[in-house]
Protein backbone atom coordinates (compact mmCIF):
# COMPACT_ATOMS: atom_id res chain seq x y z
CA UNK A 1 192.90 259.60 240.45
CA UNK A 2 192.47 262.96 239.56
CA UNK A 3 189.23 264.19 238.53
CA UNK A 4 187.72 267.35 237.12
CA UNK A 5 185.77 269.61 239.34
CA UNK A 6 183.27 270.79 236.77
CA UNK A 7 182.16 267.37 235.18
CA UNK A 8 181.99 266.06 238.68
CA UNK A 9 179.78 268.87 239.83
CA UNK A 10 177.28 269.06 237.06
CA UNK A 11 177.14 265.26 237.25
CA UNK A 12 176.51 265.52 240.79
CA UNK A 13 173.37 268.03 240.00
CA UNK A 14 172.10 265.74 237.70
CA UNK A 15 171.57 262.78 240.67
CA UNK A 16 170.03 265.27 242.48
CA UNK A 17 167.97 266.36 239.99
CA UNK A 18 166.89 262.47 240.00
CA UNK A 19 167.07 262.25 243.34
CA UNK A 20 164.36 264.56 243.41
CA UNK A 21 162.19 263.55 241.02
CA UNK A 22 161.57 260.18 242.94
CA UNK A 23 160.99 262.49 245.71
CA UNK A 24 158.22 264.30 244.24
CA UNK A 25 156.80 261.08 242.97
CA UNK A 26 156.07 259.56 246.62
CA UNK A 27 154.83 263.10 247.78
CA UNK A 28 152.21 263.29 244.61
CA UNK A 29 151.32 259.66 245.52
CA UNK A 30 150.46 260.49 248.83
CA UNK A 31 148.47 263.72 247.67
CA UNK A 32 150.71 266.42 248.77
CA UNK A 33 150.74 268.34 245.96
CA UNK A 34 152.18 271.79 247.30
CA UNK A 35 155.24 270.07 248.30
CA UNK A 36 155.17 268.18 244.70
CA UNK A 37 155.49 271.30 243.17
CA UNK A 38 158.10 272.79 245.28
CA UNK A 39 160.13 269.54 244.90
CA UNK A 40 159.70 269.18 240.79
CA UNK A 41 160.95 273.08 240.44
CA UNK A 42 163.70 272.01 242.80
CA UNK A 43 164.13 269.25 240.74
CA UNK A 44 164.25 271.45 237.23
CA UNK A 45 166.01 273.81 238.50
CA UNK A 46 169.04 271.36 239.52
CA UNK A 47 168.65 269.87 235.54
CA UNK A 48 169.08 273.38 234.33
CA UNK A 49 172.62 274.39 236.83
CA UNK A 50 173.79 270.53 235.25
CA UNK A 51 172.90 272.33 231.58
CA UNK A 52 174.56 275.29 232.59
CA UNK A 53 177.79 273.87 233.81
CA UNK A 54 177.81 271.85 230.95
CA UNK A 55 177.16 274.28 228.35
CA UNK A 56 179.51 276.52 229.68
CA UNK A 57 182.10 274.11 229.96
CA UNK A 58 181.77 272.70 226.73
CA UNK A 59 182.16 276.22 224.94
CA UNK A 60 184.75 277.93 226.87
CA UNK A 61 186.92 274.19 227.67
CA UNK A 62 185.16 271.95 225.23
CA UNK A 63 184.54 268.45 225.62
CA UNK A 64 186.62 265.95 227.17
CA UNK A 65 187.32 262.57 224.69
CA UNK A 66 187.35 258.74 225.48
CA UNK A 67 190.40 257.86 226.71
CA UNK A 68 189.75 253.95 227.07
CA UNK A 69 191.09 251.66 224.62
CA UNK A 70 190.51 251.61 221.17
CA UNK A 71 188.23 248.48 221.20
CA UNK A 72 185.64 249.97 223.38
CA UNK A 73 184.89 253.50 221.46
CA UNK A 74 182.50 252.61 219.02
CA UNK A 75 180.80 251.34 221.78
CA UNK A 76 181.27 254.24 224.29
CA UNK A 77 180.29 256.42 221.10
CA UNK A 78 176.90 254.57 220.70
CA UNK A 79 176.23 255.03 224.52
CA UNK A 80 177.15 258.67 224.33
CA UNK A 81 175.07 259.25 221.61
CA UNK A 82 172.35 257.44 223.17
CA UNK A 83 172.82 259.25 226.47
CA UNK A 84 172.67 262.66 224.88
CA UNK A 85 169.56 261.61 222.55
CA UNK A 86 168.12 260.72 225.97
CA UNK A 87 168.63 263.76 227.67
CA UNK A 88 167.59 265.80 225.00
CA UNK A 89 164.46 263.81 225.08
CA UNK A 90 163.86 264.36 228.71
CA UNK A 91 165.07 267.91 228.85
CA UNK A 92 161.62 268.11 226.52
CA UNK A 93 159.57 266.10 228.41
CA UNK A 94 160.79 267.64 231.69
CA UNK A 95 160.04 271.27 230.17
CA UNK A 96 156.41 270.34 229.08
CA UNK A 97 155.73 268.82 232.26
CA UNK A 98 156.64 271.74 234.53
CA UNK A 99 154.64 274.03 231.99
CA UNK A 100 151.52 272.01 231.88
CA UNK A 101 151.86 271.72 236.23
CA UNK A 102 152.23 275.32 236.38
CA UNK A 103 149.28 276.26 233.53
CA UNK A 104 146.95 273.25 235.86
CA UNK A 105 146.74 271.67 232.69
CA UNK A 106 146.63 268.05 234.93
CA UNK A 107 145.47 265.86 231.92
CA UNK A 108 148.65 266.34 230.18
CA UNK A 109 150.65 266.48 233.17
CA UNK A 110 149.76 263.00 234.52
CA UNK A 111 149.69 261.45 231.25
CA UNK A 112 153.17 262.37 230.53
CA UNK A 113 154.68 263.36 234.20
CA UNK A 114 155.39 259.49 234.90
CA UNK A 115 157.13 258.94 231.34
CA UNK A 116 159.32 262.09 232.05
CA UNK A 117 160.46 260.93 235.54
CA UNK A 118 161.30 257.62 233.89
CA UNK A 119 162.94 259.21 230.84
CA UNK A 120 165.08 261.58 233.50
CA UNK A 121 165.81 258.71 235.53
CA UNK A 122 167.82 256.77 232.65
CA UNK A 123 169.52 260.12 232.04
CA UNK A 124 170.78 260.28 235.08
CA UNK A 125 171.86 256.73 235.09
CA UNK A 126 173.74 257.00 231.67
CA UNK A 127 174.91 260.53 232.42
CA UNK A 128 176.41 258.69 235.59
CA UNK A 129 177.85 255.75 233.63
CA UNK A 130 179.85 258.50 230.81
CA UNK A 131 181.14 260.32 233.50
CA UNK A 132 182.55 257.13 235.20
CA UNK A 133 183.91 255.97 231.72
CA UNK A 134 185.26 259.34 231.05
CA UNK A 135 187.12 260.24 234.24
CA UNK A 136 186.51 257.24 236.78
CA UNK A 137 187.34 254.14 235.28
CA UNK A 138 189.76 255.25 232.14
CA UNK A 139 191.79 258.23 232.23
CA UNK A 140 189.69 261.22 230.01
CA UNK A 141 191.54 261.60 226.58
CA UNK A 142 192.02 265.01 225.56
CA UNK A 143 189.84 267.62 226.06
CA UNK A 144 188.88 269.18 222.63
CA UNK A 145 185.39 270.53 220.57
CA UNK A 146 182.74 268.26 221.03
CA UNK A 147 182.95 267.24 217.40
CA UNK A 148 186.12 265.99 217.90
CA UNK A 149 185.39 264.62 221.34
CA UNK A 150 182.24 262.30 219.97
CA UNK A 151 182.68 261.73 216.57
CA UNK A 152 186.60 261.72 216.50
CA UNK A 153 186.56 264.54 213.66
């Protein structure tokens, strides 16, 4: 098995972004809300090296497409798409709840901090499962634009 270094390491910061999110839910819980903080910008700022990496690699390489059998893309292309609908999702949650922690705007924060962490922890799930479909458990098909890579065009 041979797999890429660069999907394997952004994947890997998204976990840990995760990782730390259900960290800094047990320290809020028990009320220690420095090391919250410290652990949700820890936890941002590993979601924004994954977006990096990703971005980067996707417009200098481009994206890598499905190499499984034919039967099984439409459904890998309805997971993708709801992976990446996901994470966009979350990647706007995530951004408004950092802002309205930083700004001590807590009414906001707590009534949409537990819906982000949730949101962000399916991400990293599904980001997980692509990554395994694309390079784990099929050999990735050929890496191309994302347009081609998704949609096949």
């Amino acid at each position: 098995m041979n797999v890429p270094i660069l999907p394997t390491i952004s994947t890997a910061f998204i976990v840990i972004s995760a990782v730390l999110v259900a960290i800094g839910w047990v320290l809020i819980a028990k009320r220690n809300i420095e090391a919250h903080k410290k652990v949700m910008m820890a936890a941002g700022a590993s979601a924004l090296i994954f977006f990096i990496i990703y971005a980067s690699r996707t417009v200098f390489i481009g994206n890598t497409a499905f190499g499984g059998p034919d039967e099984l893309k439409g459904y890998y292309t309805f997971f993708l798409i709801f992976h990446i609908t996901l994470a966009t999702v979350g990647a706007v949650f995530g951004i408004t709840s950092l802002l309205s922690g930083f700004k001590n705007n807590l009414k906001l924060h707590r009534r949409i901090g537990p819906i982000t962490s949730i949101i962000w922890f399916f991400v990293a799930i599904t980001g997980v499962a692509v990554y395994s479909l694309l390079y784990i458990i099929y050999e990735g098909g050929e890496t191309t634009s994302v347009f081609k890579a998704i949609l096949g065009f």
